[in-house]
Protein backbone atom coordinates (compact mmCIF):
# COMPACT_ATOMS: atom_id res chain seq x y z
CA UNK A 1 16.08 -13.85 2.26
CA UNK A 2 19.10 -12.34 4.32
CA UNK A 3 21.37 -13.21 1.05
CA UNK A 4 19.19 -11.86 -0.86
CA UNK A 5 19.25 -8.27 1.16
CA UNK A 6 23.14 -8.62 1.23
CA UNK A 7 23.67 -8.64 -2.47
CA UNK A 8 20.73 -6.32 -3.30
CA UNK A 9 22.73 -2.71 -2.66
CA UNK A 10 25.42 -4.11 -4.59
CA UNK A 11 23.35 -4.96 -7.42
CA UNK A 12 21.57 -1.91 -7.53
CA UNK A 13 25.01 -0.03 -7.32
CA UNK A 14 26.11 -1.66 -10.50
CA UNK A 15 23.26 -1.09 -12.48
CA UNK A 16 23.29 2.79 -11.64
CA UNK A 17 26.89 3.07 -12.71
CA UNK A 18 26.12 0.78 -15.87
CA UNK A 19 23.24 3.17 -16.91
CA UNK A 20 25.28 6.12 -18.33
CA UNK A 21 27.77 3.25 -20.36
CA UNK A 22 24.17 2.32 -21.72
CA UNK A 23 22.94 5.39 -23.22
CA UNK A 24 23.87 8.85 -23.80
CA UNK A 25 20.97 10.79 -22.35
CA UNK A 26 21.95 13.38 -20.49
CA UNK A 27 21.69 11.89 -17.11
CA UNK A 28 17.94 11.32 -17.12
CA UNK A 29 18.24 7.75 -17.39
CA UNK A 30 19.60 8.08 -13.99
CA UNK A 31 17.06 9.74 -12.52
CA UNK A 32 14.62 7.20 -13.56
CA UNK A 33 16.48 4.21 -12.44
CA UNK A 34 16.84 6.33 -9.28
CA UNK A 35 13.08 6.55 -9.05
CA UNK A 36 12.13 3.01 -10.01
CA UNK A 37 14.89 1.86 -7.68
CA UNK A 38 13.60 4.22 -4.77
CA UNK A 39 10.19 2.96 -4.56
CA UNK A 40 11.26 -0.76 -5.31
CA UNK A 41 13.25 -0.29 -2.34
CA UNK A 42 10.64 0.99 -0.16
CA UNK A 43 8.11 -1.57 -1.16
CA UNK A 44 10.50 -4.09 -0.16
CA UNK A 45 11.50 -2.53 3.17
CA UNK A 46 7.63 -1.40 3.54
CA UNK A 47 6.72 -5.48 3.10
CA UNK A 48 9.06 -6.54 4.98
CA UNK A 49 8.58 -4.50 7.87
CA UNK A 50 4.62 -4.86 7.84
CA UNK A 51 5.37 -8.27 7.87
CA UNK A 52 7.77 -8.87 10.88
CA UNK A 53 5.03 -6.24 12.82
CA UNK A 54 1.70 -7.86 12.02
CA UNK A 55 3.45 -11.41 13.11
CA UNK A 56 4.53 -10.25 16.24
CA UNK A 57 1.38 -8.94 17.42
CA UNK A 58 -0.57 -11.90 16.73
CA UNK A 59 2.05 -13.83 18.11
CA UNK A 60 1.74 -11.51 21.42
CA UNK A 61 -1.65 -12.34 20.96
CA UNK A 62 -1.86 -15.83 20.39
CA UNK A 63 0.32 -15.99 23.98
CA UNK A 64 -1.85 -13.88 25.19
CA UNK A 65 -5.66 -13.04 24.24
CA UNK A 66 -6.69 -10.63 26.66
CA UNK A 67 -4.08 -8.37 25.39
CA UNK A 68 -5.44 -8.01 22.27
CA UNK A 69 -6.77 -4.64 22.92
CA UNK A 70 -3.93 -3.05 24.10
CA UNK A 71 -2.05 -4.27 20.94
CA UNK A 72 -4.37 -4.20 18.15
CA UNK A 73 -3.93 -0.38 18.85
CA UNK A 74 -0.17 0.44 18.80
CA UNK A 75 0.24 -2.34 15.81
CA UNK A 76 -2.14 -0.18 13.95
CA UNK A 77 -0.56 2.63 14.39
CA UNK A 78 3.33 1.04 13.74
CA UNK A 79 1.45 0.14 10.06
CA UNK A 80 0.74 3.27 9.46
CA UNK A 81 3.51 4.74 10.30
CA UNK A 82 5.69 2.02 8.04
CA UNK A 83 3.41 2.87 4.91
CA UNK A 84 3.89 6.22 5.08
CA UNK A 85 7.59 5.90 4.51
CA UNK A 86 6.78 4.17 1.24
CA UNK A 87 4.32 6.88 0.05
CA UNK A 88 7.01 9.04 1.38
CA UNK A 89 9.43 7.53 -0.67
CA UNK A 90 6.42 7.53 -3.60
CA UNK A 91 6.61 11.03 -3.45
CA UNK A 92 10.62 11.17 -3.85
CA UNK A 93 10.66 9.26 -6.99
CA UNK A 94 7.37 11.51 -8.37
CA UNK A 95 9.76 14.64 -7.62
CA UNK A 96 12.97 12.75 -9.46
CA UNK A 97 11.18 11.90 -12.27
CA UNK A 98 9.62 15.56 -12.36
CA UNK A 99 13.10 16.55 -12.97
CA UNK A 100 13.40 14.36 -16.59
């Protein structure tokens, strides 16, 4: 999966310089690779990130079960606070492809 992560910018890079050689639209197909890429992205990163949290606290409390209350709590919270960057980043590619 690290590989994968390494090559991904690089490969998104190319295909946003390879969109205007594609078709002459003005820019807009751009924007919309922009956008698709932007929330692809962040649903990665989101999944990820969710992923790596939610394992640690049940690993803290597997270890551990009468700790469970005082991380159930803060994991919560860490969840939320990871998902909103995607619908943050949901809203981003609403505004770019507003702009088509």
């Amino acid at each position: 999966m690290k590989n994968v992560l390494k090559v991904l910018p690089a490969a998104l890079v190319l295909l946003t310089f390879a969109t205007p050689a594609l078709a002459d639209d003005g820019g807009k197909g751009n924007i919309a690779m922009a956008a698709g890429l932007a929330i692809g992205a962040a649903a990665i990163g989101g999944a990820l990130g969710q992923g790596k949290a939610a394992a640690a606290a049940l690993e803290g409390i597997a270890r551990n079960p009468q700790a469970s209350g005082k991380l159930f709590t803060p994991m919560i919270i860490g969840l939320a606070l990871i998902e909103s960057l995607v619908i943050y980043a949901l809203v981003i590619a609403f505004q770019l492809v507003g702009k088509i």
